[in-house]
N, C-alpha and C. Protein backbone atom coordinates (compact mmCIF):
# COMPACT_ATOMS: atom_id res chain seq x y z
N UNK A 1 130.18 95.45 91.89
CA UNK A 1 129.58 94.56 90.88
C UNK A 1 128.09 94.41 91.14
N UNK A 2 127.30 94.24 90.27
CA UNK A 2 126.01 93.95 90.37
C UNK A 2 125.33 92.38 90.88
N UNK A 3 125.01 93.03 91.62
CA UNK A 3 124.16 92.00 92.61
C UNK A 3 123.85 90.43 91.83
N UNK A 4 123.08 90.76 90.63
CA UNK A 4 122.60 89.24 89.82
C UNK A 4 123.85 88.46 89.62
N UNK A 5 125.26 89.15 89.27
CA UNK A 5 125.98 88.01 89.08
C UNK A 5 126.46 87.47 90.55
N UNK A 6 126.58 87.87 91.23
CA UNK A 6 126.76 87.09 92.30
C UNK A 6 125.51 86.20 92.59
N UNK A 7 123.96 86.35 92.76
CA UNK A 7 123.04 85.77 92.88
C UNK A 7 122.01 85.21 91.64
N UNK A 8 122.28 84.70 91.67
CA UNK A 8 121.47 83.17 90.76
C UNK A 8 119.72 83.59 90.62
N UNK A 9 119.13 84.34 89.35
CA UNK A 9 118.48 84.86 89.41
C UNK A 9 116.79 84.05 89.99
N UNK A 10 116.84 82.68 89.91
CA UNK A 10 116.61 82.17 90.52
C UNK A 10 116.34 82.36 91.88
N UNK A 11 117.00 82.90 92.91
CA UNK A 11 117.12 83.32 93.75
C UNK A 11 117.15 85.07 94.85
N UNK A 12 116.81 85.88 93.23
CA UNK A 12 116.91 87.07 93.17
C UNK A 12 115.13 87.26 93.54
N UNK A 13 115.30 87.90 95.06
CA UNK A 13 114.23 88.29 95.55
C UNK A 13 113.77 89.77 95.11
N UNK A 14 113.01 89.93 93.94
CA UNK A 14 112.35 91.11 92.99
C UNK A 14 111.99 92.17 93.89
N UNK A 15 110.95 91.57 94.99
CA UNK A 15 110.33 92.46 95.75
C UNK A 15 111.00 93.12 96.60
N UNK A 16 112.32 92.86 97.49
CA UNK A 16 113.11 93.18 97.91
C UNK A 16 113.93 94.12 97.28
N UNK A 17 113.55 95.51 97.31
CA UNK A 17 114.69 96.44 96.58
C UNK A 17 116.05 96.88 97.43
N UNK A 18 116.07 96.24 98.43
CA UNK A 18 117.47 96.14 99.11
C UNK A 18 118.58 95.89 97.77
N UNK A 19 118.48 94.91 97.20
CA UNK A 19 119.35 94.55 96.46
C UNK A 19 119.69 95.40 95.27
N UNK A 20 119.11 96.75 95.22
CA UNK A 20 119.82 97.65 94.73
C UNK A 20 120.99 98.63 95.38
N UNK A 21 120.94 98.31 96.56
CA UNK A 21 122.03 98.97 97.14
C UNK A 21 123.41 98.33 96.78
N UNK A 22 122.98 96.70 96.93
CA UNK A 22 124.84 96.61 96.10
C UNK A 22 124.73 96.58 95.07
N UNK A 23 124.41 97.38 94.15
CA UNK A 23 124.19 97.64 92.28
C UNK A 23 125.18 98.44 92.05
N UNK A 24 124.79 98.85 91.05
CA UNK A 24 125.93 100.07 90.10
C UNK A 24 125.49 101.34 91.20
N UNK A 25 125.58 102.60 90.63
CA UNK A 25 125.61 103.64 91.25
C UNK A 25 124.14 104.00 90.82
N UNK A 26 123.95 103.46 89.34
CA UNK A 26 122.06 104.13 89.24
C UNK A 26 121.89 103.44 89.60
N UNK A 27 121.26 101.87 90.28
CA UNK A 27 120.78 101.13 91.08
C UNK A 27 120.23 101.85 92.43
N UNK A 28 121.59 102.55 92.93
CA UNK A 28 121.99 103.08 94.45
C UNK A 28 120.80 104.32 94.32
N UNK A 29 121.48 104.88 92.87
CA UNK A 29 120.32 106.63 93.19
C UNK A 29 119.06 105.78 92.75
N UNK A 30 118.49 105.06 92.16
CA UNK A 30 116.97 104.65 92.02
C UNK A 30 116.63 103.97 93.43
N UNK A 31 116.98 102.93 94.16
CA UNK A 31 116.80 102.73 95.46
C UNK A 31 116.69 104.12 95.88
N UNK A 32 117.43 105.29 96.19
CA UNK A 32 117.42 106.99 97.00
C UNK A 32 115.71 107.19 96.27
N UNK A 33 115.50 107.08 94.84
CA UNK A 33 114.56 107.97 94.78
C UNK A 33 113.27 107.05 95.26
N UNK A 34 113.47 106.22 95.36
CA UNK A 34 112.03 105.04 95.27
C UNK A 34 111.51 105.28 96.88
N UNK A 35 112.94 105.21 97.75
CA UNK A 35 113.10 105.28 99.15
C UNK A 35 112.39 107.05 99.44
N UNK A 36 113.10 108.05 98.95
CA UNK A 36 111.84 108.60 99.24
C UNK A 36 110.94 109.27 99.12
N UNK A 37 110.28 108.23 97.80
CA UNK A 37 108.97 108.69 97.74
C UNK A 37 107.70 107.76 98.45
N UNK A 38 108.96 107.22 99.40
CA UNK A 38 108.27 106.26 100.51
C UNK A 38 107.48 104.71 99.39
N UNK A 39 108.08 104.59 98.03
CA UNK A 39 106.92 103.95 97.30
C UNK A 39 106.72 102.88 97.88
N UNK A 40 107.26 101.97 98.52
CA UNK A 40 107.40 100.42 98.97
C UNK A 40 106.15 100.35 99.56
N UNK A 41 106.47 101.59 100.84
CA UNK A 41 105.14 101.38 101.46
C UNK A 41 103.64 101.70 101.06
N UNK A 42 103.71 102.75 100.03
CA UNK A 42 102.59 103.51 99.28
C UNK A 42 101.82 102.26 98.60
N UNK A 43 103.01 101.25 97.97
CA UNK A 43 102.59 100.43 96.84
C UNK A 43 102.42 99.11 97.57
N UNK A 44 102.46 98.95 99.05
CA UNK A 44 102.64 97.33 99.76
C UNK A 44 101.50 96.65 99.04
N UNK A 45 100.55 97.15 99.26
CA UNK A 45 98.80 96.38 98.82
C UNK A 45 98.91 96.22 97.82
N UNK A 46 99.74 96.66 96.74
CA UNK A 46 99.49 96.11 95.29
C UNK A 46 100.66 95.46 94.81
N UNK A 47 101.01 94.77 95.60
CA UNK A 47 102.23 93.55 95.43
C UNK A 47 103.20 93.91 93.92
N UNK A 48 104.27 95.41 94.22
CA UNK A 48 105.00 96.54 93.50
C UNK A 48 106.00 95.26 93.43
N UNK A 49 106.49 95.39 91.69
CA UNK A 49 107.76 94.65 91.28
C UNK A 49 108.59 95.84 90.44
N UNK A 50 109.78 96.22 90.60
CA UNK A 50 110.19 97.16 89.64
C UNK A 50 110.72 96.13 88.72
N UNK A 51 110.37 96.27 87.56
CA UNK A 51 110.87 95.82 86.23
C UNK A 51 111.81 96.83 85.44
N UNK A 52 112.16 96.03 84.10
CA UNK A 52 112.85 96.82 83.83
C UNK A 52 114.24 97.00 83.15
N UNK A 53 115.56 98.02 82.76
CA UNK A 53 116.83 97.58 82.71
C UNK A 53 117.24 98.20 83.96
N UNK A 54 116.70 98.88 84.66
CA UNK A 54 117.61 99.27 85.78
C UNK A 54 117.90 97.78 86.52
N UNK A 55 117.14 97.50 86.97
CA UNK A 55 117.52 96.04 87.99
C UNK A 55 118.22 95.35 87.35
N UNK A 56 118.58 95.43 85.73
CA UNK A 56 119.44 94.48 85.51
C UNK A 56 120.83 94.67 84.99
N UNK A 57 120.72 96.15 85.07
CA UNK A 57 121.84 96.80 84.77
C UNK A 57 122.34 96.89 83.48
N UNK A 58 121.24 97.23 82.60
CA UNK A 58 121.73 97.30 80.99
C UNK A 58 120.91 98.41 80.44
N UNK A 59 120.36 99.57 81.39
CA UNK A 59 120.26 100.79 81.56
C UNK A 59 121.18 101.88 80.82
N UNK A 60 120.80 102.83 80.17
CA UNK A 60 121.29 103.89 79.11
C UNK A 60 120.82 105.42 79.84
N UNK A 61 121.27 105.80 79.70
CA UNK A 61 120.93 107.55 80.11
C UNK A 61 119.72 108.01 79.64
N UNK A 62 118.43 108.32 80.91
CA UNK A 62 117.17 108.26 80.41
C UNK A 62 116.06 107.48 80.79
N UNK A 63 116.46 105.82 81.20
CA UNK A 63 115.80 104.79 81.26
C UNK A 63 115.42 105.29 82.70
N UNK A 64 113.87 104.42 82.63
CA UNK A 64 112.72 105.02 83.62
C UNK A 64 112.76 103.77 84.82
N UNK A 65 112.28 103.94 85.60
CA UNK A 65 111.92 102.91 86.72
C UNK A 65 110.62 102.60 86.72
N UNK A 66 110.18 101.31 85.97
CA UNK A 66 108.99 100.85 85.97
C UNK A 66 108.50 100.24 87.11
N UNK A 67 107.24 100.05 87.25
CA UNK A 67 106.84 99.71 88.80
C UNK A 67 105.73 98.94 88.33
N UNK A 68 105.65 97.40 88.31
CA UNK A 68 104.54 96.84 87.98
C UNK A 68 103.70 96.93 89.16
N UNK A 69 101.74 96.66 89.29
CA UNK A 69 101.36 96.33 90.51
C UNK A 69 100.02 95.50 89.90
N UNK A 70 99.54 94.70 91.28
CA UNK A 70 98.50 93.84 91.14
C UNK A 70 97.35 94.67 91.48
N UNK A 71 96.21 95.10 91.24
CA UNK A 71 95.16 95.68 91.90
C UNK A 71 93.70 95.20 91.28
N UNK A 72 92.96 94.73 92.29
CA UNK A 72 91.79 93.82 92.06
C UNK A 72 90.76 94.80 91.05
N UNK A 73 90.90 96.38 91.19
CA UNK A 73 90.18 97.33 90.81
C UNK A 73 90.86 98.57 90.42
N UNK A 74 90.56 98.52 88.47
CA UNK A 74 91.52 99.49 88.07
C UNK A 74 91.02 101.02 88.16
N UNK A 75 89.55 101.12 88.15
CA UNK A 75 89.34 102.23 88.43
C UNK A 75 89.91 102.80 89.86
N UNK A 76 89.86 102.11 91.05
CA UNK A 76 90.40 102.63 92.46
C UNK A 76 91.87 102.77 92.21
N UNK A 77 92.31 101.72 91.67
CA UNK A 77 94.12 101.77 91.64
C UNK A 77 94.06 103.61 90.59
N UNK A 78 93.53 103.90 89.20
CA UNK A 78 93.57 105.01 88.95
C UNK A 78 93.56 106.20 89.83
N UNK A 79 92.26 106.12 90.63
CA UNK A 79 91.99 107.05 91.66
C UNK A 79 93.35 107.12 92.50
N UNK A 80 93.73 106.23 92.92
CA UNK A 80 94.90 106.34 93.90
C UNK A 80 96.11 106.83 93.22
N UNK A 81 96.36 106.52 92.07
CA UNK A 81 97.87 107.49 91.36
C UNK A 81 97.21 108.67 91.21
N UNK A 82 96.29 109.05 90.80
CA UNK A 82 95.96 110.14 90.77
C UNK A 82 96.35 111.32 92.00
N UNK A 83 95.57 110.71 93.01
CA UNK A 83 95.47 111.49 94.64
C UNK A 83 96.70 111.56 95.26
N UNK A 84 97.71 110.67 94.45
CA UNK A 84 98.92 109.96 95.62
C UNK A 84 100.06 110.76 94.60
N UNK A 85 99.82 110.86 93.41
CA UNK A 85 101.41 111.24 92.51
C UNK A 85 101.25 112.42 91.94
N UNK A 86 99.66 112.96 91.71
CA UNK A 86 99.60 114.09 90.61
C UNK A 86 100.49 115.11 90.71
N UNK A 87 100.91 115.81 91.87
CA UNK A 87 101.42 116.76 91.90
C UNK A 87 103.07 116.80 91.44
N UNK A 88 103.67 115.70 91.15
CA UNK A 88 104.99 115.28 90.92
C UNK A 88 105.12 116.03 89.20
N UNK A 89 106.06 116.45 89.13
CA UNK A 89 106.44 116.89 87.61
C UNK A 89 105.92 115.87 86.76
N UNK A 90 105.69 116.62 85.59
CA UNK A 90 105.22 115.94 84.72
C UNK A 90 103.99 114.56 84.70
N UNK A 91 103.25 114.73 85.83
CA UNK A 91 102.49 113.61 85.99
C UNK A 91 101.33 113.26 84.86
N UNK A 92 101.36 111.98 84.33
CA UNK A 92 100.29 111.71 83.22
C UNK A 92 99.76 110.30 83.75
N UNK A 93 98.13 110.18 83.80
CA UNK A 93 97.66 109.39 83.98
C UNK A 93 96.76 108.39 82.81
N UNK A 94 96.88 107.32 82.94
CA UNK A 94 95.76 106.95 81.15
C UNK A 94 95.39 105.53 81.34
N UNK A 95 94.72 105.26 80.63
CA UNK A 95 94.08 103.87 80.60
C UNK A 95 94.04 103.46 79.53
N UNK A 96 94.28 101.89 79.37
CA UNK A 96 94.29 101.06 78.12
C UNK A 96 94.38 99.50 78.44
N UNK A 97 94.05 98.94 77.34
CA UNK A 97 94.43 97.70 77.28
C UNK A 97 95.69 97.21 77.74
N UNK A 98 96.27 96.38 78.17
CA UNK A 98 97.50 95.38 78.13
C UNK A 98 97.49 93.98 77.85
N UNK A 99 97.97 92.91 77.03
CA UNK A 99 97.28 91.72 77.10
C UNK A 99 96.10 91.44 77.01
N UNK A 100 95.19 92.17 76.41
CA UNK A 100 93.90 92.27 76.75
C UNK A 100 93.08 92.24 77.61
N UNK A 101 93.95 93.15 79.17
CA UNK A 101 94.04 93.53 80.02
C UNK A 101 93.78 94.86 80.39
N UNK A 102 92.22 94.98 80.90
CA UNK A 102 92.32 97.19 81.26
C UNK A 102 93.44 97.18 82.45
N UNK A 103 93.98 98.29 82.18
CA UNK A 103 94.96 98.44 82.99
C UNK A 103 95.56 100.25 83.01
N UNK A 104 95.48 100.71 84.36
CA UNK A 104 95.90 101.90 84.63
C UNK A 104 97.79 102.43 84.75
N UNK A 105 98.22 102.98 84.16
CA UNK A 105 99.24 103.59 84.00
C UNK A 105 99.55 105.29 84.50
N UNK A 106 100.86 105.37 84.99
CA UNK A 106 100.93 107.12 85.83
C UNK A 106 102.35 107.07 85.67
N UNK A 107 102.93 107.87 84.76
CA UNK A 107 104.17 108.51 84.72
C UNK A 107 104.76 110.05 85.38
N UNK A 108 105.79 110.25 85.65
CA UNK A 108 105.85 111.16 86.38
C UNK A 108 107.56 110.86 86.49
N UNK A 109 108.21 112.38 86.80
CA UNK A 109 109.28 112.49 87.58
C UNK A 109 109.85 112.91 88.72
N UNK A 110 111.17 111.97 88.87
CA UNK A 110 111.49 112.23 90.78
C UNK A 110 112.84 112.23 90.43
N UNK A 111 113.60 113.16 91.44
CA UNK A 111 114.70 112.70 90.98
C UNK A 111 115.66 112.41 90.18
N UNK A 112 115.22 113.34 88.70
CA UNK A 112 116.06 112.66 87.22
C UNK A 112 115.38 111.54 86.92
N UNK A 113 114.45 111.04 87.44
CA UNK A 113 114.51 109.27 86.80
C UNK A 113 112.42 109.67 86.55
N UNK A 114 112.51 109.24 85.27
CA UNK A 114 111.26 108.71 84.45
C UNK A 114 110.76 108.31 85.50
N UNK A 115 109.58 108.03 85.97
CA UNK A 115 109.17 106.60 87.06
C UNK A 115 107.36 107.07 86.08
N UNK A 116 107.53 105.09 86.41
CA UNK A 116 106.14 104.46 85.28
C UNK A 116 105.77 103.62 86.41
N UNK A 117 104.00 103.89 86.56
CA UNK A 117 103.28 103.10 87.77
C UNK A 117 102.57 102.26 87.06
N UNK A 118 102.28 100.82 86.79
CA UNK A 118 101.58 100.11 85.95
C UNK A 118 101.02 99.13 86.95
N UNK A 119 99.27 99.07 86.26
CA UNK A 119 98.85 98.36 87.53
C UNK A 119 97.58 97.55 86.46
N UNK A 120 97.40 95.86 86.62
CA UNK A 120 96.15 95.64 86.45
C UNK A 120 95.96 94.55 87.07
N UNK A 121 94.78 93.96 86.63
CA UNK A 121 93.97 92.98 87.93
C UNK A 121 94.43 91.68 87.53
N UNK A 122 95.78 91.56 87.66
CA UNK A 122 96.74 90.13 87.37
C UNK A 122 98.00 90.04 88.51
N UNK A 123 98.01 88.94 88.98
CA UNK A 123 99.32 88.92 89.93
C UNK A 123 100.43 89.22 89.18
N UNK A 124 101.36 90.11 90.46
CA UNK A 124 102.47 90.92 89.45
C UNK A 124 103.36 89.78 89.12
N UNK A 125 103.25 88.83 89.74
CA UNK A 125 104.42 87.43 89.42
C UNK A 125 104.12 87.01 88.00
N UNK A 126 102.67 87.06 87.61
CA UNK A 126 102.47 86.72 86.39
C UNK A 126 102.30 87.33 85.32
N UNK A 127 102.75 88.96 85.81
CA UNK A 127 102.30 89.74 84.74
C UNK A 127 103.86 89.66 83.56
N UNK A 128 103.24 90.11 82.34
CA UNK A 128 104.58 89.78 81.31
C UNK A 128 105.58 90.88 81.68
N UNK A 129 105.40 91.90 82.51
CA UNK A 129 107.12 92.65 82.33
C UNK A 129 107.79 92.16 83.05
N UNK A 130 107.15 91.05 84.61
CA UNK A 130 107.84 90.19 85.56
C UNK A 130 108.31 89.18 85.14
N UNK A 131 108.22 88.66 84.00
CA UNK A 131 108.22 86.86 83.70
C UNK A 131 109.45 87.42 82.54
N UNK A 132 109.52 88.78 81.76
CA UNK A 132 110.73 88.77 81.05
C UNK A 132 111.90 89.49 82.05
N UNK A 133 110.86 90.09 82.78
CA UNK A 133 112.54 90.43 83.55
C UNK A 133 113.11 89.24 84.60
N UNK A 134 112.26 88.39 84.29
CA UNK A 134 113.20 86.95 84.89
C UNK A 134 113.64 86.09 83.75
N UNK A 135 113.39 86.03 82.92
CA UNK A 135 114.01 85.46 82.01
C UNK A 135 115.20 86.04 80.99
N UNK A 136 115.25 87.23 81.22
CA UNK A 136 116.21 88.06 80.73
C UNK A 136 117.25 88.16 82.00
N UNK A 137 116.95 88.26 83.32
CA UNK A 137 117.94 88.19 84.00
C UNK A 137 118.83 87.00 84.00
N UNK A 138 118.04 85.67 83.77
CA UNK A 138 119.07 84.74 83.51
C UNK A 138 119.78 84.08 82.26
N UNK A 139 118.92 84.75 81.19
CA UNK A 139 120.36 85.52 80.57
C UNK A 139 121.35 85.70 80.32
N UNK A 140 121.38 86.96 81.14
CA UNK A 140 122.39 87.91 81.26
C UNK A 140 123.39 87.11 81.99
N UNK A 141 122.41 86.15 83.29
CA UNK A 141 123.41 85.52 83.96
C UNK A 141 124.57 84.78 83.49
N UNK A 142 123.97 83.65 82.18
CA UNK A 142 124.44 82.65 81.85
C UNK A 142 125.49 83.68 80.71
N UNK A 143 125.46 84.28 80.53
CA UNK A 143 126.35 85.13 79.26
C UNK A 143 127.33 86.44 80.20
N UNK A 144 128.31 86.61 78.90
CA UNK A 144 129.49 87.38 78.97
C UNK A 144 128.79 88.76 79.40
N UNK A 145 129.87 89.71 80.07
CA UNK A 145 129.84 90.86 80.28
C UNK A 145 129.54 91.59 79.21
N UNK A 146 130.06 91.23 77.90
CA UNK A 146 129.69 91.63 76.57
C UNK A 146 128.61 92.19 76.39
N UNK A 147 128.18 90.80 76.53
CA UNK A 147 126.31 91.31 76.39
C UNK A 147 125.17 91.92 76.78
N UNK A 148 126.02 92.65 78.07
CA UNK A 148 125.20 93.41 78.90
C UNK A 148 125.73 94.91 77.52
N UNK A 149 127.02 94.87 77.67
CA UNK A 149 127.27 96.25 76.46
C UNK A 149 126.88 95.94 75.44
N UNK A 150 126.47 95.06 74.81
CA UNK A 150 125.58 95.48 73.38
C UNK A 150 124.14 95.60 73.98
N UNK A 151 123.47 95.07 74.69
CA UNK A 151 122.16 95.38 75.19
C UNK A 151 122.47 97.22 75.44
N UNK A 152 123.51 97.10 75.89
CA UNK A 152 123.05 99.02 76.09
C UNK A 152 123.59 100.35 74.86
N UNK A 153 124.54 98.83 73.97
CA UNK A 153 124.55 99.70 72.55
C UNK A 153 123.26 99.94 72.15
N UNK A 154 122.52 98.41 71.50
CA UNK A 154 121.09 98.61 71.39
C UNK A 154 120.18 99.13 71.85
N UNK A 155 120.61 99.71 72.76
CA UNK A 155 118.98 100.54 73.42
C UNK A 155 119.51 102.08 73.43
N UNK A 156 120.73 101.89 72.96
CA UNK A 156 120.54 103.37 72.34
C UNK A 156 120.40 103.96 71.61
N UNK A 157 120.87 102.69 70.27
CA UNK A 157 120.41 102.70 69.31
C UNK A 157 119.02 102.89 68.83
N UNK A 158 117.74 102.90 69.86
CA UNK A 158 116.28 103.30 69.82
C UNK A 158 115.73 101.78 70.12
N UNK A 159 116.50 101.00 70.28
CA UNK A 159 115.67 99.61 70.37
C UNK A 159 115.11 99.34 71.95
N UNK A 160 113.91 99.05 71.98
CA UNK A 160 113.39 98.77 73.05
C UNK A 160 113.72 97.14 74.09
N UNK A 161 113.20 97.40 74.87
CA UNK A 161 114.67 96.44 75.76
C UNK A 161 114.33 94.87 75.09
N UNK A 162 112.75 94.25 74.93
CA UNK A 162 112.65 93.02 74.19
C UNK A 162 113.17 93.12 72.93
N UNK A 163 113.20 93.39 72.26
CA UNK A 163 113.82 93.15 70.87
C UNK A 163 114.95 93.48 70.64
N UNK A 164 115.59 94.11 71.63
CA UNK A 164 117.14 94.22 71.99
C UNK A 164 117.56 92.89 72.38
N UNK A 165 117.04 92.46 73.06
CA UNK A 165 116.96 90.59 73.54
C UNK A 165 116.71 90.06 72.16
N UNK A 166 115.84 90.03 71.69
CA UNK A 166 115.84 89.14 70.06
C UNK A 166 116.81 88.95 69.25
N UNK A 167 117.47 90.25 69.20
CA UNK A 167 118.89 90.27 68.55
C UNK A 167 120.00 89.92 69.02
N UNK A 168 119.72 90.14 70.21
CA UNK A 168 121.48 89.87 70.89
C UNK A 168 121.48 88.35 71.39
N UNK A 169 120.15 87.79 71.20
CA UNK A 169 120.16 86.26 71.49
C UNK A 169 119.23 85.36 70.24
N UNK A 170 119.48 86.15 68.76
CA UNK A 170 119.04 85.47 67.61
C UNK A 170 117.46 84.76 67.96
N UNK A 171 116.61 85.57 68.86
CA UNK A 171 115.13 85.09 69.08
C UNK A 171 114.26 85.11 67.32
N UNK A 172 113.69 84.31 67.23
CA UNK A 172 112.88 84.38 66.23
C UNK A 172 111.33 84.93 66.49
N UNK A 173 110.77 85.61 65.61
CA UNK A 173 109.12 86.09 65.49
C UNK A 173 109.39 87.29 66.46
N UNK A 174 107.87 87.44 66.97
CA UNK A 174 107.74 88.19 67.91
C UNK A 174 108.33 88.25 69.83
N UNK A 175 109.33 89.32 69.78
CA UNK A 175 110.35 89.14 70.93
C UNK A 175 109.14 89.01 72.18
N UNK A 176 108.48 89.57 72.50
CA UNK A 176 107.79 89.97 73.51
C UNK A 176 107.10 88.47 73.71
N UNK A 177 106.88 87.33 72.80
CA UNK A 177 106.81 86.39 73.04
C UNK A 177 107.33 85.55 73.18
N UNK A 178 108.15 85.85 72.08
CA UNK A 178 109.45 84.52 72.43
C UNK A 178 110.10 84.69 73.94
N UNK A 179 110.14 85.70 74.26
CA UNK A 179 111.05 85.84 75.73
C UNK A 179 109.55 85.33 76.60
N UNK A 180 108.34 85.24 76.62
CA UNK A 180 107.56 84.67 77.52
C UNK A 180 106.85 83.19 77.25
N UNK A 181 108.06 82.83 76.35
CA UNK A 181 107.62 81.08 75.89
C UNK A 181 108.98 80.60 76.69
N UNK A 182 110.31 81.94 76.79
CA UNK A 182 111.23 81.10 77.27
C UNK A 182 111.05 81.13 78.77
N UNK A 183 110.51 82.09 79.45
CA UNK A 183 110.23 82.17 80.51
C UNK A 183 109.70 80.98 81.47
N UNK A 184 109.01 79.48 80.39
CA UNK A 184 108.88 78.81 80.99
C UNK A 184 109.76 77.27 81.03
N UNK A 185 110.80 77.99 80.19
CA UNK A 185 111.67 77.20 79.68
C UNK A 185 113.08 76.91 81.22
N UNK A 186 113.45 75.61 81.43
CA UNK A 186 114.38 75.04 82.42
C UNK A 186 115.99 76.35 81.97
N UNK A 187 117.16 76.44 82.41
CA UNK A 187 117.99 77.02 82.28
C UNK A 187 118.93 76.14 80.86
N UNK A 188 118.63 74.91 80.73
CA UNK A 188 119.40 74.43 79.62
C UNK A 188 119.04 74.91 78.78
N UNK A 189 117.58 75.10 78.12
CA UNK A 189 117.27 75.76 77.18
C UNK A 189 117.95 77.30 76.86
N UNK A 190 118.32 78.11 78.15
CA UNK A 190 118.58 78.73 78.04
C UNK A 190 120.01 79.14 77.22
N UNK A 191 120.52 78.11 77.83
CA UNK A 191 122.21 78.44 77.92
C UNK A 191 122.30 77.86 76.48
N UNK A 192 121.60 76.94 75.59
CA UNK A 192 121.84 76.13 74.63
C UNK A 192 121.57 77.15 73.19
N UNK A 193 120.68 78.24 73.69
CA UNK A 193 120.31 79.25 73.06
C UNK A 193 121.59 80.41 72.49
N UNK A 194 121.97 80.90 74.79
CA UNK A 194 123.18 81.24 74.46
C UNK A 194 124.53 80.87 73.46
N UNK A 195 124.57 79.76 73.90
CA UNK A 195 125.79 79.15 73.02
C UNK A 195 125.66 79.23 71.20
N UNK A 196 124.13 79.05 71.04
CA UNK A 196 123.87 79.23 69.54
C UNK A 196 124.36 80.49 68.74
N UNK A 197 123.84 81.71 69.68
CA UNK A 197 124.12 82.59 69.35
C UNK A 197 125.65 83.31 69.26
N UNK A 198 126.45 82.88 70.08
CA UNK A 198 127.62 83.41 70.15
C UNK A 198 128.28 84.16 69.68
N UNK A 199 128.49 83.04 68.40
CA UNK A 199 128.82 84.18 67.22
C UNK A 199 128.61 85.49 66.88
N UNK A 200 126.90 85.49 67.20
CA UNK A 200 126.31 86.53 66.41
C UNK A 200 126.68 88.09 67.59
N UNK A 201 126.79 87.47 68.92
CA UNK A 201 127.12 88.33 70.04
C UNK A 201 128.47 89.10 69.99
N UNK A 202 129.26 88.30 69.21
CA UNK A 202 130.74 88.55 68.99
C UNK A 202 130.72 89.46 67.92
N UNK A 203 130.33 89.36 67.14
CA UNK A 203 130.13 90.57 66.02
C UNK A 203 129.65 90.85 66.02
């Protein structure tokens, strides 16, 4: 069984990728590939969160291992995926906005698995793919097994993992916000949400 339902996401130490070893079986092979491409240690200085559906286990055939990071300087953090990953299949490096945030990005494959390096000059605790993958983990917590299988109907359906959340928990407007307005929301809110929706989860 996956780790979050036994642990109270609350309590789910992100940085710690131990806790993919008691996961599903892609949990187990993404821990193998992360482990060795040595990233933990590659990425210590830039305080690395994997985000994501792998960690939460509502993952589809395909889905990548995102790797958020903090770095005071996006041109150096560039330089460093560059020097440190280029040679990996398929490696692409680019720059853009996030949040209205410059921010460096490096995709590449290891292992079968997508892996996405995302880095800008914001603590990774506060960056938005950390704050929904905590608020989506609890969630998942507070809800049926169900809903982990329509989250992975929907994302195969082409829906991307927030607005897969909008639907399967009747969010209104824009998902990518609503999930970081609930993010600062107590767990009643949460569950009161859940319960609203029910219905709509059931059919």
């Amino acid at each position: 069984m996956l780790k979050l339902k036994k642990t109270p996401p609350w309590q789910q130490d992100w940085k710690d990728l131990t806790y993919l070893l008691d996961g599903t079986a892609t949990q187990q092979a993404a821990y193998s590939a992360l482990d060795s491409l040595q990233m933990a240690s590659l990425l210590q200085r830039f305080d690395p969160i994997l985000v994501g559906t792998i960690p939460l286990d509502i993952d589809i055939p395909g889905s990548d291992l995102d790797i958020v990071c903090c770095t005071a300087n996006v041109d150096d953090f560039a330089q460093f995926l560059f020097e440190t990953f280029s040679h990996y299949q398929n490696f692409e490096l680019r720059r853009k906005r996030v949040g209205g945030v410059e921010s460096a990005i490096a995709t590449f494959t290891h292992q079968d698995f997508p892996i996405e390096l995302f880095g800008q000059p914001r603590p990774t605790l506060s960056q938005a793919a950390v704050r929904h993958l905590d608020v989506e983990a609890r969630l998942l917590h507070y809800s049926s097994e169900k809903v982990r299988q329509q989250m992975r109907q929907l994302k195969s359906q082409g829906f991307k993992t927030e607005p897969a959340f909008a639907i399967a928990f009747s969010l209104i407007g824009d998902s990518y916000q609503a999930l970081l307005d609930l993010s600062d929301q107590p767990d009643e809110v949460l569950i009161s949400i859940i319960s609203a929706s029910k219905l709509n989860m059931e059919n």
